[in-house]
Protein backbone atom coordinates (compact mmCIF):
# COMPACT_ATOMS: atom_id res chain seq x y z
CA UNK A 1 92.93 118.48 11.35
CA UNK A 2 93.49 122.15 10.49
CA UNK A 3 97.13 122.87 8.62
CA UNK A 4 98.12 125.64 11.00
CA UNK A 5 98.28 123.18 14.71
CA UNK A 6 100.51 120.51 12.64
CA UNK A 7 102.54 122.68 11.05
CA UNK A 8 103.73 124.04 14.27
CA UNK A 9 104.05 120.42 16.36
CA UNK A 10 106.12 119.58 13.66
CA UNK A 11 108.51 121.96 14.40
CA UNK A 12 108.31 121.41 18.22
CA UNK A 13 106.50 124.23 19.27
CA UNK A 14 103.25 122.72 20.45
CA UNK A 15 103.93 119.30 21.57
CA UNK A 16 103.52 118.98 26.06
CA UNK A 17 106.69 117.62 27.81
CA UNK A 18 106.16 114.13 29.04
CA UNK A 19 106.48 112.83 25.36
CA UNK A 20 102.62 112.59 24.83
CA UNK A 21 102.75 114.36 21.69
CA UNK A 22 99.47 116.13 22.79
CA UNK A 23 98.60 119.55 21.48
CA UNK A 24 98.99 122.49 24.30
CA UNK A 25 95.76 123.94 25.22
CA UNK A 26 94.84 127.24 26.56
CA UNK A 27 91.78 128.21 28.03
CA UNK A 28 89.69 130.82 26.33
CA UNK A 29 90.06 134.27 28.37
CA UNK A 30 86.40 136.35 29.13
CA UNK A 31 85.86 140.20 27.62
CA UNK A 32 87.49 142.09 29.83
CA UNK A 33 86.47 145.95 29.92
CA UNK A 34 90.16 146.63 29.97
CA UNK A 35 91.01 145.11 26.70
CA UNK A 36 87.75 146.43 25.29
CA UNK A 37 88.94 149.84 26.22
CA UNK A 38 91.98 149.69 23.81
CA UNK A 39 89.44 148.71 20.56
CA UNK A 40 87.46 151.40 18.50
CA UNK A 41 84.01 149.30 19.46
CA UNK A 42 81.74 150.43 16.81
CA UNK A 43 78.48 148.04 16.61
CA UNK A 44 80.08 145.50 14.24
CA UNK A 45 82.96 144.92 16.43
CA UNK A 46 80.47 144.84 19.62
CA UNK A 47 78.64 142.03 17.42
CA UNK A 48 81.68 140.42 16.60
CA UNK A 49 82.87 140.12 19.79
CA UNK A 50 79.77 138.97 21.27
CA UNK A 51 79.32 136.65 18.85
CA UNK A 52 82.59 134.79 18.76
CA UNK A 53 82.65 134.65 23.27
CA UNK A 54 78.86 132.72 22.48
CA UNK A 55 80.62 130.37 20.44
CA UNK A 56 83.34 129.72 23.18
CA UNK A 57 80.53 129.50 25.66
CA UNK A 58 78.88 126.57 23.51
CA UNK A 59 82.25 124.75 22.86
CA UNK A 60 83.12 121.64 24.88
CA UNK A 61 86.62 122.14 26.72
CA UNK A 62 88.43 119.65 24.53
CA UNK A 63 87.93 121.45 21.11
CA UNK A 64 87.86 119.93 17.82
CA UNK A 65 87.16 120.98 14.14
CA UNK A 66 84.34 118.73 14.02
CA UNK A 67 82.71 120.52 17.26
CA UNK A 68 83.58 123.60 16.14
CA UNK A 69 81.92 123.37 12.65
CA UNK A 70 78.71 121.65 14.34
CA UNK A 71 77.99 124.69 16.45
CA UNK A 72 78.71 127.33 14.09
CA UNK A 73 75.93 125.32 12.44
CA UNK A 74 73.24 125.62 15.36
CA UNK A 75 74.90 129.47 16.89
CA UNK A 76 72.86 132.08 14.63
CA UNK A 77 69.71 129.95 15.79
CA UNK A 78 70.04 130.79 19.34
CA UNK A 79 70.16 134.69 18.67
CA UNK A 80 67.46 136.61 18.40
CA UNK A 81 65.51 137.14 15.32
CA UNK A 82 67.28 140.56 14.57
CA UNK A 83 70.65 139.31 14.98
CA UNK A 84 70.01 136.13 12.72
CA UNK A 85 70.79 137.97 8.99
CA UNK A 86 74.18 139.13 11.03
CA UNK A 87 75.03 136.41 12.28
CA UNK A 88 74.80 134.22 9.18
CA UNK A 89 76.70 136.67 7.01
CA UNK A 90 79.50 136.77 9.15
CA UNK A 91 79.54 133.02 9.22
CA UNK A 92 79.34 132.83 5.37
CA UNK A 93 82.20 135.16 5.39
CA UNK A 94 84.63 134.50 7.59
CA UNK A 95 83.42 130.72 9.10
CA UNK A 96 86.62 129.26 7.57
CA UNK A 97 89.02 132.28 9.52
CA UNK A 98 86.83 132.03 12.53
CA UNK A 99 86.98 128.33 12.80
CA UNK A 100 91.05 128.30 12.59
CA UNK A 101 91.72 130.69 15.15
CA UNK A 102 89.13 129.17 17.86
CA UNK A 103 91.06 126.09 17.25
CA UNK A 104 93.85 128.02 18.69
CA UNK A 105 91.78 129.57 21.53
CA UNK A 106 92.79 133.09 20.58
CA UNK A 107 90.61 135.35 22.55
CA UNK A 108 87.68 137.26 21.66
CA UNK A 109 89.46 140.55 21.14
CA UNK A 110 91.99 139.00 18.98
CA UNK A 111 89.68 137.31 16.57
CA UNK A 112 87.74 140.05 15.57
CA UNK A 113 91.07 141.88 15.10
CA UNK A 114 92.23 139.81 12.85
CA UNK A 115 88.89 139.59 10.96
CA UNK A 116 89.30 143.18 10.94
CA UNK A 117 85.73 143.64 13.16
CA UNK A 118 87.61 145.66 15.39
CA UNK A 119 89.91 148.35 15.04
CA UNK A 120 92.91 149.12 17.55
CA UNK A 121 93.28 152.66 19.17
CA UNK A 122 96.78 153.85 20.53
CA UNK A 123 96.58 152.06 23.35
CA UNK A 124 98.00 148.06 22.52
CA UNK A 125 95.33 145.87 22.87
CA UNK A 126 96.66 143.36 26.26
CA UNK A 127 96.71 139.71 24.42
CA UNK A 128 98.26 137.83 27.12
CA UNK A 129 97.05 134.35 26.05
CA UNK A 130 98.96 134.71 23.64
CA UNK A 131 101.76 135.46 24.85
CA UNK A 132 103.67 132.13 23.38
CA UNK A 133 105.59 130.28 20.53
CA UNK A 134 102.45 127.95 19.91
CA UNK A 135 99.86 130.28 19.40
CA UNK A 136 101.91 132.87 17.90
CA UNK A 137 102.96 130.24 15.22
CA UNK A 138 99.54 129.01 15.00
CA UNK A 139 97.96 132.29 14.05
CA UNK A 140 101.30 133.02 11.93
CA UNK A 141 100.55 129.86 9.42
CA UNK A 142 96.64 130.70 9.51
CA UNK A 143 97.36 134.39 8.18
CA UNK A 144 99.89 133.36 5.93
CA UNK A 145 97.83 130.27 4.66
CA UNK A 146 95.08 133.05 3.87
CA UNK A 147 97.31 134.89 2.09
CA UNK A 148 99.48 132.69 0.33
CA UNK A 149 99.13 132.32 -3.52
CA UNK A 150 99.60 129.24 -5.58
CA UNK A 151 102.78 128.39 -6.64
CA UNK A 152 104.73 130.89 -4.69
CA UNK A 153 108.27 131.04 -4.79
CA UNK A 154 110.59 130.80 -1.72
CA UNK A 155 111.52 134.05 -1.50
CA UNK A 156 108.06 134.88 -1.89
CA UNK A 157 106.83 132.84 1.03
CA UNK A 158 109.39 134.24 3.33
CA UNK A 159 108.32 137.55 2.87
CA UNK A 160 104.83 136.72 3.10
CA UNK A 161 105.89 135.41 6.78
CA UNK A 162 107.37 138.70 7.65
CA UNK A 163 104.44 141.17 6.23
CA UNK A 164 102.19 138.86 7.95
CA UNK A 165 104.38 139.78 11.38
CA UNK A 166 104.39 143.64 10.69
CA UNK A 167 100.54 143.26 10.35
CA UNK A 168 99.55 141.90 13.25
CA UNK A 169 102.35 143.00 15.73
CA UNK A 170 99.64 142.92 18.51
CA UNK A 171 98.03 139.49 17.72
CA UNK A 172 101.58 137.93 16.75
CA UNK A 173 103.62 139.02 19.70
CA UNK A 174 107.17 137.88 19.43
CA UNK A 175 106.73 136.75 15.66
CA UNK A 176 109.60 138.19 14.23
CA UNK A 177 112.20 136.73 16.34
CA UNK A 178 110.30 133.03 15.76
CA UNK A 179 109.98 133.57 11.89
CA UNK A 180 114.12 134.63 12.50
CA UNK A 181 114.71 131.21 14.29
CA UNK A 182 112.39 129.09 12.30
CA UNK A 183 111.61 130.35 8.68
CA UNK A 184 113.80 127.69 6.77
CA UNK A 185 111.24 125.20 8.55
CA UNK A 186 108.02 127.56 8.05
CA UNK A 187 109.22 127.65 4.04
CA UNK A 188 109.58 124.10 3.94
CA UNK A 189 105.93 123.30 4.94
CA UNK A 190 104.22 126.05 3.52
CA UNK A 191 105.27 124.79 0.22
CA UNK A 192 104.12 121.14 1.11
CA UNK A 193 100.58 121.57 1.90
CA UNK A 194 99.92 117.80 2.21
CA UNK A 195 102.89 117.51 4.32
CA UNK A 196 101.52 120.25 6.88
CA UNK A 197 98.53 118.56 7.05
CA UNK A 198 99.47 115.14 7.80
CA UNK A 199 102.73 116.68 10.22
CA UNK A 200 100.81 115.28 13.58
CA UNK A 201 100.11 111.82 12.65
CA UNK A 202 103.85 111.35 11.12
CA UNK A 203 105.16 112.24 14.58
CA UNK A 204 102.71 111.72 16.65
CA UNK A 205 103.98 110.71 20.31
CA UNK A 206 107.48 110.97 18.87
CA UNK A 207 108.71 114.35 19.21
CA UNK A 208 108.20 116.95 22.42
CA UNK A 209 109.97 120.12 23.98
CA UNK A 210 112.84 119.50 26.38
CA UNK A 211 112.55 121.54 28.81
């Protein structure tokens, strides 16, 4: 299980109500011309973008890491011959980034973003998926596990929390007032790898969101 989904249902942001302890899950939003509009779409973005909504069009609706990795495996095979070189070199490059934030169901637009395929104009790009604690604190611990070094300090991780918000303001939309209410938590777990990674099945069907 990827770091970045436990980390944040151990601090009660992604659990369902109903005390399942089940993972919330969004469904994948098309390209929409109006949220192309908004990105500089020069041919590596266009590539990018059409390469990451084939992916979501080959995933099953109950996604996995497993699924994921299997057809990232097959994808650059069922392009044509001149996108195959591409293809694979984005997947050599990024597969690790680009396998985290599918988990999360980030849109197209939003991926390539972050992987820096695409660059924003003026004009915010619309990221209303998004628009919540459990993806914003999804994508929050994938960026910062990216860019954390080894053996960071405290002090050091919290900042890396907050640069990570003023990067991404678009992707990360209300991230500084969640790193405000939760960054004693975010600190905690950063620092305990193994912990993050084991958060779901230590609380599994045992913590949830009142609502």
């Amino acid at each position: 299980m990827s770091a970045a989904p436990a980390v944040c249902l151990f601090i009660l942001i992604c659990a369902l109500t109903s005390g399942y302890g089940r993972i919330l899950r969004f469904n994948s939003s098309p390209i929409k011309s109006s949220s192309l509009s908004a990105l500089q779409v020069s041919p590596q973005c266009t590539f990018c973008l059409f390469l990451i909504k084939k992916l979501e069009d080959m995933l099953p609706k109950e996604r996995t890491e497993e699924s994921v990795v299997k057809i990232m495996e097959k994808i650059c095979d069922h392009l044509p011959d001149h996108y195959k070189e591409q293809c694979n070199e984005l997947l050599e490059k990024y597969g690790k980034e680009i396998i985290d934030f599918l988990l999360t169901s980030a849109t197209p637009q939003t991926i390539c973003m972050l992987l820096h395929m695409c660059l924003v104009q003026d004009a915010p790009v619309q990221v209303p998926a998004l628009a919540s604690e459990c993806k914003t604190c999804k994508l929050l611990m994938i960026l910062s596990h990216i860019h954390l070094s080894q053996n960071s300090t405290e002090t050091q991780m919290t900042a890396l929390l907050w640069r990570t918000c003023h990067l991404h303001p678009n992707a990360l939309p209300g991230c500084e007032s969640f790193v405000q209410s939760h960054v004693p938590t975010l600190v905690n777990i950063l620092s305990k790898e193994e912990e993050a990674v084991n958060a779901c099945q230590v609380i599994e069907h045992n913590q949830f969101i009142s609502l």
